[in-house]
Protein backbone atom coordinates (compact mmCIF):
# COMPACT_ATOMS: atom_id res chain seq x y z
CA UNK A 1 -7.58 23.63 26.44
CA UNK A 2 -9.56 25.01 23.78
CA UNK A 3 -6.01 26.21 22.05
CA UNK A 4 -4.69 23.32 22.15
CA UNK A 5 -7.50 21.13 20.40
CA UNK A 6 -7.41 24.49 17.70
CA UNK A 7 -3.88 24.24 17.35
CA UNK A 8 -4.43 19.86 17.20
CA UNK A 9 -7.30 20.77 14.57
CA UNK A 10 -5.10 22.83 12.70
CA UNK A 11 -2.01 20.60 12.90
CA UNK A 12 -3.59 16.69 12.09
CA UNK A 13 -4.81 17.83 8.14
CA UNK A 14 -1.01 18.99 7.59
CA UNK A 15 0.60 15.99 9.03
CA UNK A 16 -2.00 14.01 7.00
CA UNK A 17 -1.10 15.27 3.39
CA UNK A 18 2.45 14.75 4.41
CA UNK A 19 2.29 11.19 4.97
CA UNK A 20 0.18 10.54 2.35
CA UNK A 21 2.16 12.35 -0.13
CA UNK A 22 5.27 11.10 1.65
CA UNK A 23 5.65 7.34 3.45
CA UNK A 24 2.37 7.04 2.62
CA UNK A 25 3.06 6.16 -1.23
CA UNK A 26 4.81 3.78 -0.42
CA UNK A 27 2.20 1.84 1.92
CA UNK A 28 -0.82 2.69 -1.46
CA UNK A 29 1.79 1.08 -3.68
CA UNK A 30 2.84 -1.79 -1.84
CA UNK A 31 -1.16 -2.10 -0.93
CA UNK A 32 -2.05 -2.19 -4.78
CA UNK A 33 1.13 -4.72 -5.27
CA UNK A 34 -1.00 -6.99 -2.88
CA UNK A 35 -4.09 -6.09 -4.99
CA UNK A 36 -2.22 -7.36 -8.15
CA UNK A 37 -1.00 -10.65 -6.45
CA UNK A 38 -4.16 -11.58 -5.53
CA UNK A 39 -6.05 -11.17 -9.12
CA UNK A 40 -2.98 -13.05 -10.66
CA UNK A 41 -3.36 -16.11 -8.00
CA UNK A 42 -7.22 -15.96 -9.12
CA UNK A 43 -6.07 -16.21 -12.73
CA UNK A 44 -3.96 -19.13 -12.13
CA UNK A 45 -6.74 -20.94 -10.31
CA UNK A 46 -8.62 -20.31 -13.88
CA UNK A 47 -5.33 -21.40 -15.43
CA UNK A 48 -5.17 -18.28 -17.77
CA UNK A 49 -1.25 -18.46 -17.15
CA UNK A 50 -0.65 -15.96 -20.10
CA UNK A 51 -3.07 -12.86 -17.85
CA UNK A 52 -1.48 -14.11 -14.72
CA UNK A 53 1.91 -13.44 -16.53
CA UNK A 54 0.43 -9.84 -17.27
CA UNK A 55 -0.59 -9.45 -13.81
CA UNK A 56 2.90 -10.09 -12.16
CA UNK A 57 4.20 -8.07 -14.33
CA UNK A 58 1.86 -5.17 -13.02
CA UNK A 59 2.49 -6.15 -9.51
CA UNK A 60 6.22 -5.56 -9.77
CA UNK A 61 5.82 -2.74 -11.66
CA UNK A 62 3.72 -1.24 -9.01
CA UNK A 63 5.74 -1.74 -5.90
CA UNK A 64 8.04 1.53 -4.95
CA UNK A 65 11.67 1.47 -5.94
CA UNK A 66 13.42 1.19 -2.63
CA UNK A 67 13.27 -1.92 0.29
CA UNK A 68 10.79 -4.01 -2.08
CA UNK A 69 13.74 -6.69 -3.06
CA UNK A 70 12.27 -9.56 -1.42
CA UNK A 71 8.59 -8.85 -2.60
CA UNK A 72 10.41 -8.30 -6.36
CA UNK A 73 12.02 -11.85 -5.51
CA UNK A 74 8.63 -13.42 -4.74
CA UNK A 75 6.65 -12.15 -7.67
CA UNK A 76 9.38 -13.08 -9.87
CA UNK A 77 9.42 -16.71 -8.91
CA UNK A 78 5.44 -16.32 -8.99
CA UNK A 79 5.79 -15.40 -12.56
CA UNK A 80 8.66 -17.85 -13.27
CA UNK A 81 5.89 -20.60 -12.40
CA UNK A 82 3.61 -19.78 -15.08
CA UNK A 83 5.93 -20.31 -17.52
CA UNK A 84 6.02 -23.79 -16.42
CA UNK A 85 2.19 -23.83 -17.47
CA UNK A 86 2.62 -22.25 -20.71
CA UNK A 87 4.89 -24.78 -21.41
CA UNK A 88 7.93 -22.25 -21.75
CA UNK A 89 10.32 -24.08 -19.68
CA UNK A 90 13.19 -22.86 -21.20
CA UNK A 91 12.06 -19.29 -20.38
CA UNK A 92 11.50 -20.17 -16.88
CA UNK A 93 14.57 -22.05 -16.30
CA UNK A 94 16.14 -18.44 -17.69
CA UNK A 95 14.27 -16.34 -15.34
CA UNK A 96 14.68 -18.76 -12.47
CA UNK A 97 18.68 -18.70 -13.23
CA UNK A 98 18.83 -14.97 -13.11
CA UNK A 99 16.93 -14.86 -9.87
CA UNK A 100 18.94 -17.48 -8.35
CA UNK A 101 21.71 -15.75 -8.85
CA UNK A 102 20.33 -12.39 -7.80
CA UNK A 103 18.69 -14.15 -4.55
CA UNK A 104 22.19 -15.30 -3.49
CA UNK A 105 23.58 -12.02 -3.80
CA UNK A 106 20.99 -10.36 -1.68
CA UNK A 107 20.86 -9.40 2.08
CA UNK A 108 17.12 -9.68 1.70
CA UNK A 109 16.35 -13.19 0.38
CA UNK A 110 15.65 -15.55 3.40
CA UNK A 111 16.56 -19.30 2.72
CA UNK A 112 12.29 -20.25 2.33
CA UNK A 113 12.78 -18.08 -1.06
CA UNK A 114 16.01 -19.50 -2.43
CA UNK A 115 14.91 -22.99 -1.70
CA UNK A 116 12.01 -21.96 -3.50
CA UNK A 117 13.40 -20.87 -6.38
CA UNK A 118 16.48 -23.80 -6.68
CA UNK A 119 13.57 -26.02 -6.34
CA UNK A 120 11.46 -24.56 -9.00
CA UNK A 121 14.68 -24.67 -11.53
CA UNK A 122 15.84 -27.73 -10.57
CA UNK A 123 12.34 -29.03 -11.71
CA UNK A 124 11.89 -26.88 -14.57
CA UNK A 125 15.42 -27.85 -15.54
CA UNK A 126 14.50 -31.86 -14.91
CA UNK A 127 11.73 -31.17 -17.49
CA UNK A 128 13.46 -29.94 -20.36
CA UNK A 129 15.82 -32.50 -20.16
CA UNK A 130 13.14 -35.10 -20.32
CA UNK A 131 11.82 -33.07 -23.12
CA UNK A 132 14.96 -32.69 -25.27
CA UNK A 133 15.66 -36.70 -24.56
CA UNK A 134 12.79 -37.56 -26.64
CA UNK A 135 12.96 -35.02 -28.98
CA UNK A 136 16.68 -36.91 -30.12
CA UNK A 137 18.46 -33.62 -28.76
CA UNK A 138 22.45 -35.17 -28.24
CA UNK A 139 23.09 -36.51 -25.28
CA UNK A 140 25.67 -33.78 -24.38
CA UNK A 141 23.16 -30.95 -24.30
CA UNK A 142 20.40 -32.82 -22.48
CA UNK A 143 23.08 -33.81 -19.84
CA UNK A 144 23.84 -30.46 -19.06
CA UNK A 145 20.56 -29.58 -18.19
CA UNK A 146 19.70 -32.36 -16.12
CA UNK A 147 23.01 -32.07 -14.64
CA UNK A 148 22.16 -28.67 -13.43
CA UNK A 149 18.80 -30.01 -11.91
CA UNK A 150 20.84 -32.94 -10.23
CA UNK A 151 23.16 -30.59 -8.92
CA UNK A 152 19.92 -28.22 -7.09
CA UNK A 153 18.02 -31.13 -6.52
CA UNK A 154 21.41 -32.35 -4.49
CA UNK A 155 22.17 -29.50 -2.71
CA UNK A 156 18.01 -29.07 -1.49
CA UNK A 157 18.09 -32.34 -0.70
CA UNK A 158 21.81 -31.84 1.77
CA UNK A 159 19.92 -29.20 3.41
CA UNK A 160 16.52 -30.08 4.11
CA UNK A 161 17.17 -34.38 4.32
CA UNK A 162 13.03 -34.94 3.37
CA UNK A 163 12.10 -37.75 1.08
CA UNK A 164 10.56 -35.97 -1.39
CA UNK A 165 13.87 -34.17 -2.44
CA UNK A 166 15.68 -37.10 -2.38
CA UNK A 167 12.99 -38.96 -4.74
CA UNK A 168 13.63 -36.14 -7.00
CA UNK A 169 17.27 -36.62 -7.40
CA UNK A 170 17.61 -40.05 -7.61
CA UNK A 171 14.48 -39.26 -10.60
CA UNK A 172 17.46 -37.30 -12.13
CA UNK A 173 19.97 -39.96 -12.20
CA UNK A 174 17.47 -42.37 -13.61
CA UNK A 175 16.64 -39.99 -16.55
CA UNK A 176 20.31 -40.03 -17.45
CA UNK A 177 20.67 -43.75 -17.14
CA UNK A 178 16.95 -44.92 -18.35
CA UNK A 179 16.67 -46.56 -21.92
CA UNK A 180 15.05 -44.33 -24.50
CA UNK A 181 12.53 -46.53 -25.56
CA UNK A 182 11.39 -47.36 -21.88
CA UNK A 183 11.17 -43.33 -21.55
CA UNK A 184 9.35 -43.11 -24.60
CA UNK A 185 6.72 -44.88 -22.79
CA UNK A 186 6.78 -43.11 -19.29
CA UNK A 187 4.24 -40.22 -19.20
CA UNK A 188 6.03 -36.66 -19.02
CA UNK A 189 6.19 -35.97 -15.51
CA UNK A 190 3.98 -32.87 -13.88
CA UNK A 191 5.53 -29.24 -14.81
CA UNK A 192 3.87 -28.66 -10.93
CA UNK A 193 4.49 -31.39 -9.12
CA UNK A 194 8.12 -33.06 -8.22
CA UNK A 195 10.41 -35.15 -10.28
CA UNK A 196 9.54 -38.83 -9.20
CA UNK A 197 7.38 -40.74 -10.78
């Protein structure tokens, strides 16, 4: 008995520096990835957009290489959302485009996250079309973007049937068919909230 609890004593500080120079890694980066998150959710709460931007940044830079597509996924859309705050829609509506299109290729994106994100750039996409309406942008561009949102807010709406969604695309076809000076009056809608007003 008393070789095997030498051998055991022995054994257990060897197999412990090889997971933690090993799997372990993994698990302490993923762990500070969390750690990241968190501070950048706090910074939003503050609405210091621009640090939470930083943050997300660290977080993704700080998960390990391999099996981390989804969390990339989710921190990107994170950070694709403050954007929206810093009032750099069209650099959301980028961001959100690229990881649509990277969602939709990947095994690892459950249909929660692309929701998420069509949502998110069907909105951000809504805005900027309001936005470029009243700054006289022609009518062609403008349509193209809202368009696009119509299109995601259509397809979110096909697959989930709530109100909400559907409120937000028939939003979209009013902005296309509203008079400009009646818009000029309408408050911008919320960057955070959805389309109808």
């Amino acid at each position: 008995m008393r070789k095997v609890i030498l051998f055991m004593w022995c054994v257990l500080p060897i197999l412990w520096v090889c997971f933690h120079y090993g799997p372990g890694q993994e698990y302490l980066k993923r762990e500070k990835s969390a750690e990241l998150i968190m501070q950048a959710e706090q910074l939003e709460k503050e609405e210091k957009w621009l640090e939470a931007q930083l943050v997300y940044d660290k977080a993704l830079s700080a998960l390990p290489a391999e099996n981390t597509d989804k969390e990339k996924m989710f921190i990107s859309l994170k950070k694709a959302k403050t954007y929206l705050n810093t009032s750099d829609v069209g650099e959301a509506a980028t961001q959100l485009e690229t990881l649509l299109t990277v969602a939709q290729n990947s095994p690892h994106a459950d249909k929660k996250l692309l929701d998420d994100i069509r949502g998110t750039l069907a909105h951000s996409l809504y805005y900027s079309a309001w936005h470029m309406r009243l700054q006289g942008i022609p009518r062609k561009r403008w349509m193209q973007e809202l368009e696009h949102s119509r299109q995601n807010f259509r397809l979110l709406a096909e697959n989930k049937g709530d109100s909400p969604l559907k409120k937000n695309l028939e939003s979209a076809i009013h902005l296309s068919r509203i008079d400009l000076n009646k818009l000029k009056g309408m408050a911008l809608p919320d960057k955070n909230a959805g389309c109808g007003s």
